[in-house]
PDB file of N, CA and C in Angstrom:
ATOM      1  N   UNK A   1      -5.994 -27.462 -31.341  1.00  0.00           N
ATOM      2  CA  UNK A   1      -5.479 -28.165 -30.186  1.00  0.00           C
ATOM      3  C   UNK A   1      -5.037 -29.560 -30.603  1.00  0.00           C
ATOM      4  N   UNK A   2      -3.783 -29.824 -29.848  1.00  0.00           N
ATOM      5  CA  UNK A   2      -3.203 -31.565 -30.348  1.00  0.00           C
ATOM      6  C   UNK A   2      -3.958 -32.391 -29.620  1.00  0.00           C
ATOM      7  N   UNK A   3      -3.984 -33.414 -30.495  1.00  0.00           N
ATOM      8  CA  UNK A   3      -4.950 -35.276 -30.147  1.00  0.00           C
ATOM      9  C   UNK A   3      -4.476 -35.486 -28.683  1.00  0.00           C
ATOM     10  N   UNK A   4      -3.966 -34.926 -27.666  1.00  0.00           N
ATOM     11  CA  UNK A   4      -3.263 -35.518 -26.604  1.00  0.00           C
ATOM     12  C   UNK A   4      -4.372 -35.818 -25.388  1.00  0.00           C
ATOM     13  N   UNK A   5      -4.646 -36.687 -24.834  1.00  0.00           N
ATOM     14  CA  UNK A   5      -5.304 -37.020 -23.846  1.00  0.00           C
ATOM     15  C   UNK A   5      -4.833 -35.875 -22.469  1.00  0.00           C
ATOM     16  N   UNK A   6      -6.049 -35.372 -21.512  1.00  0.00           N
ATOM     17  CA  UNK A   6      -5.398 -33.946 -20.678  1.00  0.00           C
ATOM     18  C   UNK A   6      -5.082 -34.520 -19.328  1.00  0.00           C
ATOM     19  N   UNK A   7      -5.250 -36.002 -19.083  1.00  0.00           N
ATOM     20  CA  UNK A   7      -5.446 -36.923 -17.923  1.00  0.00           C
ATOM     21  C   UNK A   7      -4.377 -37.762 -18.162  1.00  0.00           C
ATOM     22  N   UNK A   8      -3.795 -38.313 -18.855  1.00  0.00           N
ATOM     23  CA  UNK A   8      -3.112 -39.151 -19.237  1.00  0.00           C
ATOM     24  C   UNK A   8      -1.881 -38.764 -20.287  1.00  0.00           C
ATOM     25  N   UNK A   9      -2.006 -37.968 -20.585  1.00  0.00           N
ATOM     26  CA  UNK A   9      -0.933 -37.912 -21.528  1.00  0.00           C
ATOM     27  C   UNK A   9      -0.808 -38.688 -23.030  1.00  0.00           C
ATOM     28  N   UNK A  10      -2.241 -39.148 -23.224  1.00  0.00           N
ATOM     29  CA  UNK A  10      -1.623 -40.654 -24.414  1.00  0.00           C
ATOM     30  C   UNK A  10      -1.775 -39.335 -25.645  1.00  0.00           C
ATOM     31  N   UNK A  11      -0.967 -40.039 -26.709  1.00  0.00           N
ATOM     32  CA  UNK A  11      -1.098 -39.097 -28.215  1.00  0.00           C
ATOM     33  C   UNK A  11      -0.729 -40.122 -29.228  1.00  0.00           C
ATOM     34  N   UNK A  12      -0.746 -39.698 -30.318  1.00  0.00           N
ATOM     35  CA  UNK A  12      -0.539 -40.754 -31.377  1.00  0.00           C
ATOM     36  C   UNK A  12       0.594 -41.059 -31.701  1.00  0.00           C
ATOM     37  N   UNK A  13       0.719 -42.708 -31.463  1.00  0.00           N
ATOM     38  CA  UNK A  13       1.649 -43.431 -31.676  1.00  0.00           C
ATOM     39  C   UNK A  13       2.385 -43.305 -33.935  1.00  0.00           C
ATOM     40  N   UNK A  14       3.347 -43.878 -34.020  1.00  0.00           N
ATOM     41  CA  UNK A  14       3.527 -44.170 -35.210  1.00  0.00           C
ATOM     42  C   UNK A  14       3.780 -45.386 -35.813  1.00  0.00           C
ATOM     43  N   UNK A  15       3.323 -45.958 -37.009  1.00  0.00           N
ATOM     44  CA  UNK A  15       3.522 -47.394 -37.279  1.00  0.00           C
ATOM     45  C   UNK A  15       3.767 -47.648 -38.897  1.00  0.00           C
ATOM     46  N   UNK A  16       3.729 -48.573 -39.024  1.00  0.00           N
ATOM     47  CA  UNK A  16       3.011 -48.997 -40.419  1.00  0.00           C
ATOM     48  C   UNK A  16       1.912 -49.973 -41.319  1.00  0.00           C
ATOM     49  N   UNK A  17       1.601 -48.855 -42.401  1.00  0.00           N
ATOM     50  CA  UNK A  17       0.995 -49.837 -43.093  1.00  0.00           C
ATOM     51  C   UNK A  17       1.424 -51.017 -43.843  1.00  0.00           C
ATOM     52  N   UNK A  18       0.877 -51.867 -43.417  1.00  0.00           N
ATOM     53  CA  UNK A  18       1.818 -53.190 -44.561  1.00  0.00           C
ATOM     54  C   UNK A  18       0.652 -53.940 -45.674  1.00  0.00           C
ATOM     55  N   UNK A  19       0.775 -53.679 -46.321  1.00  0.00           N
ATOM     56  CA  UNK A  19       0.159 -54.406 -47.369  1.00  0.00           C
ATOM     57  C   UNK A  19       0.451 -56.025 -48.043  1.00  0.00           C
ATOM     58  N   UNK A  20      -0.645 -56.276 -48.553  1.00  0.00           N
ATOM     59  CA  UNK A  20      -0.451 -57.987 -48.786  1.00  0.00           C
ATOM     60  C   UNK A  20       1.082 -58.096 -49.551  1.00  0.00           C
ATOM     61  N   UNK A  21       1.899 -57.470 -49.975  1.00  0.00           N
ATOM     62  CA  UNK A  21       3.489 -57.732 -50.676  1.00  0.00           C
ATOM     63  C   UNK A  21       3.943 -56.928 -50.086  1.00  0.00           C
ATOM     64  N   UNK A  22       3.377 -56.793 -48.485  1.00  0.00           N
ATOM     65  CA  UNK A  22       4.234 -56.509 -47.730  1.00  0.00           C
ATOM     66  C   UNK A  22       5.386 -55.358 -47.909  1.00  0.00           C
ATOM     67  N   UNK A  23       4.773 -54.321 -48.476  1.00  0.00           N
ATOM     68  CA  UNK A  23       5.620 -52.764 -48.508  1.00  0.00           C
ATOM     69  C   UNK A  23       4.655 -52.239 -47.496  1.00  0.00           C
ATOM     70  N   UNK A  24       5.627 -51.496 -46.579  1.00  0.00           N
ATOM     71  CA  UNK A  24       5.248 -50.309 -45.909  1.00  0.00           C
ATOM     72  C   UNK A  24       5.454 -49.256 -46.014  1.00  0.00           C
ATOM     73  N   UNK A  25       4.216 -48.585 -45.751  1.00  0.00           N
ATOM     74  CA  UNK A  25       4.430 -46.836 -45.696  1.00  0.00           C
ATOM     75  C   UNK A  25       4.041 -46.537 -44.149  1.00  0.00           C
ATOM     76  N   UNK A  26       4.331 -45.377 -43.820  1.00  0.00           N
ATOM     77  CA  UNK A  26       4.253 -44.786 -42.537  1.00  0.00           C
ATOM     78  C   UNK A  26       2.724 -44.368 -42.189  1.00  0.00           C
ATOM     79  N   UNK A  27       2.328 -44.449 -41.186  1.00  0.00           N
ATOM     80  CA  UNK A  27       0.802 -44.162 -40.705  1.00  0.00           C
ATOM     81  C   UNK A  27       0.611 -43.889 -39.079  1.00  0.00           C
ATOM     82  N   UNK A  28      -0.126 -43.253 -38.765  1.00  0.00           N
ATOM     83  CA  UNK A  28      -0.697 -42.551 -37.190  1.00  0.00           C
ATOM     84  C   UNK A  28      -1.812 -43.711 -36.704  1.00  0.00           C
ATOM     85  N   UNK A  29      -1.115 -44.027 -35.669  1.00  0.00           N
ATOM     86  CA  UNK A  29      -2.536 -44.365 -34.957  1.00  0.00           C
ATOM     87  C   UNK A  29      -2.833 -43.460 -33.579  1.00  0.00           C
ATOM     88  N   UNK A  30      -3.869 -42.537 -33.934  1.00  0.00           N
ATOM     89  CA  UNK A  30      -4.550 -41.688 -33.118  1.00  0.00           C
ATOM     90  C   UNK A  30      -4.736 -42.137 -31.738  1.00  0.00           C
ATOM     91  N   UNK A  31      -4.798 -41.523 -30.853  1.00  0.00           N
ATOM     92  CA  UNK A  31      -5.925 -41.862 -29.430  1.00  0.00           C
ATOM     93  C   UNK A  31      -6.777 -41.640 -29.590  1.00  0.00           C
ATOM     94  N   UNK A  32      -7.676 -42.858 -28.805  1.00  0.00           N
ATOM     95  CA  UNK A  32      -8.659 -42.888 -29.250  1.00  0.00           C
ATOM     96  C   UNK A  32     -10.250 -41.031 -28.110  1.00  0.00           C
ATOM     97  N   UNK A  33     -10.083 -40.418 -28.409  1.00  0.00           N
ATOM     98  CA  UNK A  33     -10.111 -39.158 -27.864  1.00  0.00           C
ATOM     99  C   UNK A  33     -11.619 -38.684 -27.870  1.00  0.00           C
ATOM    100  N   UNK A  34     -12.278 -38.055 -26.431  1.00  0.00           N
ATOM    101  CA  UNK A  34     -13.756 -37.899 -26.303  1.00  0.00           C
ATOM    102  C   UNK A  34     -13.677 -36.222 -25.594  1.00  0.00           C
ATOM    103  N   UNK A  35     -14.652 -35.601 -25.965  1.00  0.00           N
ATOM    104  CA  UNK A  35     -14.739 -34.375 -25.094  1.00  0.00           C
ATOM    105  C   UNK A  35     -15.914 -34.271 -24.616  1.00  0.00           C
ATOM    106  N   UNK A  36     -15.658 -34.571 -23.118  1.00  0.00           N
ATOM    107  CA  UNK A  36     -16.551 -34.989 -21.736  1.00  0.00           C
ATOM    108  C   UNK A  36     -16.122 -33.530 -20.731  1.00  0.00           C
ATOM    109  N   UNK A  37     -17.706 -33.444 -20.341  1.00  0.00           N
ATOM    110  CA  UNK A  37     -17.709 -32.674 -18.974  1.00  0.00           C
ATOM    111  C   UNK A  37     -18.155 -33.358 -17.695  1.00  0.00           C
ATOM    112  N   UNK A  38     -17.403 -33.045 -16.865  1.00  0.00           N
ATOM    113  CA  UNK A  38     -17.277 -33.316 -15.723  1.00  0.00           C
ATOM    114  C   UNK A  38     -17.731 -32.280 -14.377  1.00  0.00           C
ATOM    115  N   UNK A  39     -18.489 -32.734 -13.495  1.00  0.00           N
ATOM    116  CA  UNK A  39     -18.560 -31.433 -12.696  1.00  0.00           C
ATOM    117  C   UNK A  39     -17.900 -32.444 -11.670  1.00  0.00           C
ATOM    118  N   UNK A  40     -17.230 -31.249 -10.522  1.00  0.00           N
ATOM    119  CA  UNK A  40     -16.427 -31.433  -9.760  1.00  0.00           C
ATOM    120  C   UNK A  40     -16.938 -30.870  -8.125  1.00  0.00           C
ATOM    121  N   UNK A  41     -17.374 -31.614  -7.108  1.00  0.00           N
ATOM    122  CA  UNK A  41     -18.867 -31.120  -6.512  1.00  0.00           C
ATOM    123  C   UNK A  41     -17.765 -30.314  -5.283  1.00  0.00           C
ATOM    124  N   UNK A  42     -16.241 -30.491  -4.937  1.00  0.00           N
ATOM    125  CA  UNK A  42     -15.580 -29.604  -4.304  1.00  0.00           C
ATOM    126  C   UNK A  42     -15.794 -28.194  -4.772  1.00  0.00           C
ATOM    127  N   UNK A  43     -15.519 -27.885  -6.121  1.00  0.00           N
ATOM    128  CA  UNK A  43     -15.522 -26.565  -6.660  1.00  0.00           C
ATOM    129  C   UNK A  43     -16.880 -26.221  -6.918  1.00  0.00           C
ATOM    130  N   UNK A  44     -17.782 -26.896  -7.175  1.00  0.00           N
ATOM    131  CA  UNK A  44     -18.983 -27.114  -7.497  1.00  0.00           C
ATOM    132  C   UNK A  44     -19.097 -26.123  -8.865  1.00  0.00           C
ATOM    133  N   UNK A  45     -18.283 -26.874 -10.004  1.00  0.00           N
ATOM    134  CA  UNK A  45     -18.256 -26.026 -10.879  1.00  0.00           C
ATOM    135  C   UNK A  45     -18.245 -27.513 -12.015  1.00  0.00           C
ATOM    136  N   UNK A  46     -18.378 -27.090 -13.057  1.00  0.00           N
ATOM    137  CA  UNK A  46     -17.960 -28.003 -14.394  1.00  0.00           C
ATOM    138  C   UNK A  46     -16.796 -27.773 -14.930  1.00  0.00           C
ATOM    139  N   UNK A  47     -16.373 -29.040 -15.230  1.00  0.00           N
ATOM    140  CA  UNK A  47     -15.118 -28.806 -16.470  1.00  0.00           C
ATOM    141  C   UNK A  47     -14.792 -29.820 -17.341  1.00  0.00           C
ATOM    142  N   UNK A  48     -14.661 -29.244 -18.732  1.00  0.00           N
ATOM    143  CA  UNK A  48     -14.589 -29.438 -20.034  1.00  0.00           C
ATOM    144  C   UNK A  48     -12.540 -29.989 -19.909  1.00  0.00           C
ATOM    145  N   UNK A  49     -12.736 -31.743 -20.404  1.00  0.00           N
ATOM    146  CA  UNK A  49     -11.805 -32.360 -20.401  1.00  0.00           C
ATOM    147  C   UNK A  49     -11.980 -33.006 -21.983  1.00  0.00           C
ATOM    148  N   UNK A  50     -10.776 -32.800 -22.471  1.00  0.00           N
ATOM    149  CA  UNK A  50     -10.531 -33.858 -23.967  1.00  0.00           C
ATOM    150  C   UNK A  50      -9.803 -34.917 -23.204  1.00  0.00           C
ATOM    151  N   UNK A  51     -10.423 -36.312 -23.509  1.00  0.00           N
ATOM    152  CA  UNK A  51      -9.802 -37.443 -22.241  1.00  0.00           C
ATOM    153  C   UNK A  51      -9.877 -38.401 -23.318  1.00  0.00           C
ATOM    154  N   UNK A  52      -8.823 -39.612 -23.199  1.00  0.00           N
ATOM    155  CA  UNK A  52      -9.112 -40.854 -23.584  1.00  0.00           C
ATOM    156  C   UNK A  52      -9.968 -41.898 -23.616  1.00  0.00           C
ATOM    157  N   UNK A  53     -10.686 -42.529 -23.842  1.00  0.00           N
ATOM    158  CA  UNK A  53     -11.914 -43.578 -23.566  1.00  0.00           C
ATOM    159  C   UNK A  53     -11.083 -44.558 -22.220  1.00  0.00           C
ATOM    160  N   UNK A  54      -9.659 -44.627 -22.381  1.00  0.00           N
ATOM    161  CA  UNK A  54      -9.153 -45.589 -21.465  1.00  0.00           C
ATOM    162  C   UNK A  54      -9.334 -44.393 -19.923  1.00  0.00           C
ATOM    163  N   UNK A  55      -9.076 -42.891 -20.116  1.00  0.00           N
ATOM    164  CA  UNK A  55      -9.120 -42.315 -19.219  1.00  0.00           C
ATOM    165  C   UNK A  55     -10.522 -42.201 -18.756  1.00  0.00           C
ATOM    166  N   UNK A  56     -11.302 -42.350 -18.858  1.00  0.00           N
ATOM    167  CA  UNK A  56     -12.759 -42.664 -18.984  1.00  0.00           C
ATOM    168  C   UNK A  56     -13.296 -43.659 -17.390  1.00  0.00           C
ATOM    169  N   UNK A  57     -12.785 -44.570 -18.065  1.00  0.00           N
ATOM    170  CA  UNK A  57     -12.814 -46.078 -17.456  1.00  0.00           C
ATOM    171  C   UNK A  57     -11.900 -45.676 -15.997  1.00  0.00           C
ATOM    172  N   UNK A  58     -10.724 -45.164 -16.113  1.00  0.00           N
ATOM    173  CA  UNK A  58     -10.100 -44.704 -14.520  1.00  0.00           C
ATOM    174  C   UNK A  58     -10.853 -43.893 -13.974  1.00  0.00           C
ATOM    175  N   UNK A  59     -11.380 -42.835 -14.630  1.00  0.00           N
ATOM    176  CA  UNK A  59     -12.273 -41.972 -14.015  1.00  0.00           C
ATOM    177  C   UNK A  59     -13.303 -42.411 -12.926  1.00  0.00           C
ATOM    178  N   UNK A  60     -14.247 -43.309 -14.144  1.00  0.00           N
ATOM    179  CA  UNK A  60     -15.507 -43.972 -13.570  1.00  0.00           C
ATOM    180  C   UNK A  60     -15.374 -45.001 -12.337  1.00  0.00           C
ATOM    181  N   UNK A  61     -13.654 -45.457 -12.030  1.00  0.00           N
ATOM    182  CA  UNK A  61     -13.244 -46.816 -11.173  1.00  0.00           C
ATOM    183  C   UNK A  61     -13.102 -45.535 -10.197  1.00  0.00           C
ATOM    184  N   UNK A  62     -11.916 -44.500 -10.072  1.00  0.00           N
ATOM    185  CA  UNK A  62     -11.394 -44.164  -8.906  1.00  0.00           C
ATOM    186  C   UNK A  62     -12.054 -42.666  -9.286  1.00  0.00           C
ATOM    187  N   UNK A  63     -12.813 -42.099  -9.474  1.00  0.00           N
ATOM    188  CA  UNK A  63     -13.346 -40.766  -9.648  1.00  0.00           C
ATOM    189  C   UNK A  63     -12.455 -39.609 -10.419  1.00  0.00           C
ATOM    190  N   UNK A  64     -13.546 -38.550 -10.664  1.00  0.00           N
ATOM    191  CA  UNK A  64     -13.028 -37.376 -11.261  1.00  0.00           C
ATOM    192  C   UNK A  64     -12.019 -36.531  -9.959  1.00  0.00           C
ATOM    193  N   UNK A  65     -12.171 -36.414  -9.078  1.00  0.00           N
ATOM    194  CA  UNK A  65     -11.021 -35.713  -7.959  1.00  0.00           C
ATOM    195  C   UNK A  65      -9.646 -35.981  -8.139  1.00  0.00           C
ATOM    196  N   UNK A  66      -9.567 -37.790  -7.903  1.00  0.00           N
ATOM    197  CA  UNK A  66      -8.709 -38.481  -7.856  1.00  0.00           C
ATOM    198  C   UNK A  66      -7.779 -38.232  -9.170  1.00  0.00           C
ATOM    199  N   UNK A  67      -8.767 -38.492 -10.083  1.00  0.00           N
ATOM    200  CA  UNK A  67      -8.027 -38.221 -11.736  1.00  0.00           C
ATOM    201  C   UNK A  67      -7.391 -37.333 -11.675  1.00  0.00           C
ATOM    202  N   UNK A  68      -7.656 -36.003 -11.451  1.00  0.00           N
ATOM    203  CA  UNK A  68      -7.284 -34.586 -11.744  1.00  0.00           C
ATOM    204  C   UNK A  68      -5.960 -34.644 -10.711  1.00  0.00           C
ATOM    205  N   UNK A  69      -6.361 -35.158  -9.395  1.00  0.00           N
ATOM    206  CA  UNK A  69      -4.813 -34.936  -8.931  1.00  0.00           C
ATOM    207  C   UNK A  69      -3.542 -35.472  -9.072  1.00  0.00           C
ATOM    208  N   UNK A  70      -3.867 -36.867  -9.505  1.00  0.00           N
ATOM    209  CA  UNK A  70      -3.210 -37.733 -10.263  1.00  0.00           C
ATOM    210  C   UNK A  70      -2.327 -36.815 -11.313  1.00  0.00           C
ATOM    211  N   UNK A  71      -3.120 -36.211 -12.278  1.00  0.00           N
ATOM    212  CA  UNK A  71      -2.369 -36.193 -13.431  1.00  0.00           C
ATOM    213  C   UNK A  71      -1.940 -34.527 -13.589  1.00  0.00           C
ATOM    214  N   UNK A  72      -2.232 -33.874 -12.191  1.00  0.00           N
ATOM    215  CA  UNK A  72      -1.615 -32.431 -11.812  1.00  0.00           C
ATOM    216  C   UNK A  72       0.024 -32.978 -11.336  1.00  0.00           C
ATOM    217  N   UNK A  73      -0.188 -33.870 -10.428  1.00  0.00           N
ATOM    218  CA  UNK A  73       1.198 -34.548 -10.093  1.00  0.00           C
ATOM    219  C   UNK A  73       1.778 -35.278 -10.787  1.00  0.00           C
ATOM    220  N   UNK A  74       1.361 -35.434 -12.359  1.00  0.00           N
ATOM    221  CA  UNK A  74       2.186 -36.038 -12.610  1.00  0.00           C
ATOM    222  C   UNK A  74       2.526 -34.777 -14.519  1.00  0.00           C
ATOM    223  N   UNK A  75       1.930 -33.694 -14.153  1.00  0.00           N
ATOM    224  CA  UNK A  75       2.025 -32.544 -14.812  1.00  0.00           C
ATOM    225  C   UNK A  75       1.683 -32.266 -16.160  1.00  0.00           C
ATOM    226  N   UNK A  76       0.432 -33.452 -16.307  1.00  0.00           N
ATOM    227  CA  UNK A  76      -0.242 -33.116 -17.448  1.00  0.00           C
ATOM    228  C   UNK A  76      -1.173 -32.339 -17.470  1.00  0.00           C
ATOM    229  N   UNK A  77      -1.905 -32.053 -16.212  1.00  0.00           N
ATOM    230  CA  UNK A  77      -2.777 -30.689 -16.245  1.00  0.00           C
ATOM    231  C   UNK A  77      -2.213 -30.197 -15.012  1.00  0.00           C
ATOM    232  N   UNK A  78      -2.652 -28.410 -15.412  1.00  0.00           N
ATOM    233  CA  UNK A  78      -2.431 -27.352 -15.204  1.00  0.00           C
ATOM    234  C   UNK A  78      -2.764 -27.553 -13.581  1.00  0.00           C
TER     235      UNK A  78
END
């Protein structure tokens, strides 16, 4: 499965490395990525989310409901 956050959409950016004489080569910076369960007390069921640490933090402000519909409408989950 790809690094992609299932709430948010974030995935790894691309950049570079620069070294002290200043040559670059190409490098990933990952999201930063957690696999958290969540129970959901409408369905009264659990579910297994790969989420961002930043998606985390929205979660915990505006809840797990909110999240999920959020990011159904905006068609990152199913």
């Amino acid at each position: 499965m790809s690094r992609v956050c299932e709430l948010t959409g974030k995935k790894a950016m691309v950049g570079n490395n620069v070294s002290h004489a200043m040559n670059r080569t190409k490098r990933k910076f990952n999201a930063n990525l957690v696999k958290k369960r969540f129970y959901i007390p409408e369905e009264d069921s659990w579910i297994t989310l790969k989420v961002s640490t930043s998606a985390l933090k929205t979660i915990n402000k505006i809840g797990i409901t909110a999240a999920i519909k959020d990011a159904k409408s905006k068609g990152f989950l199913k």
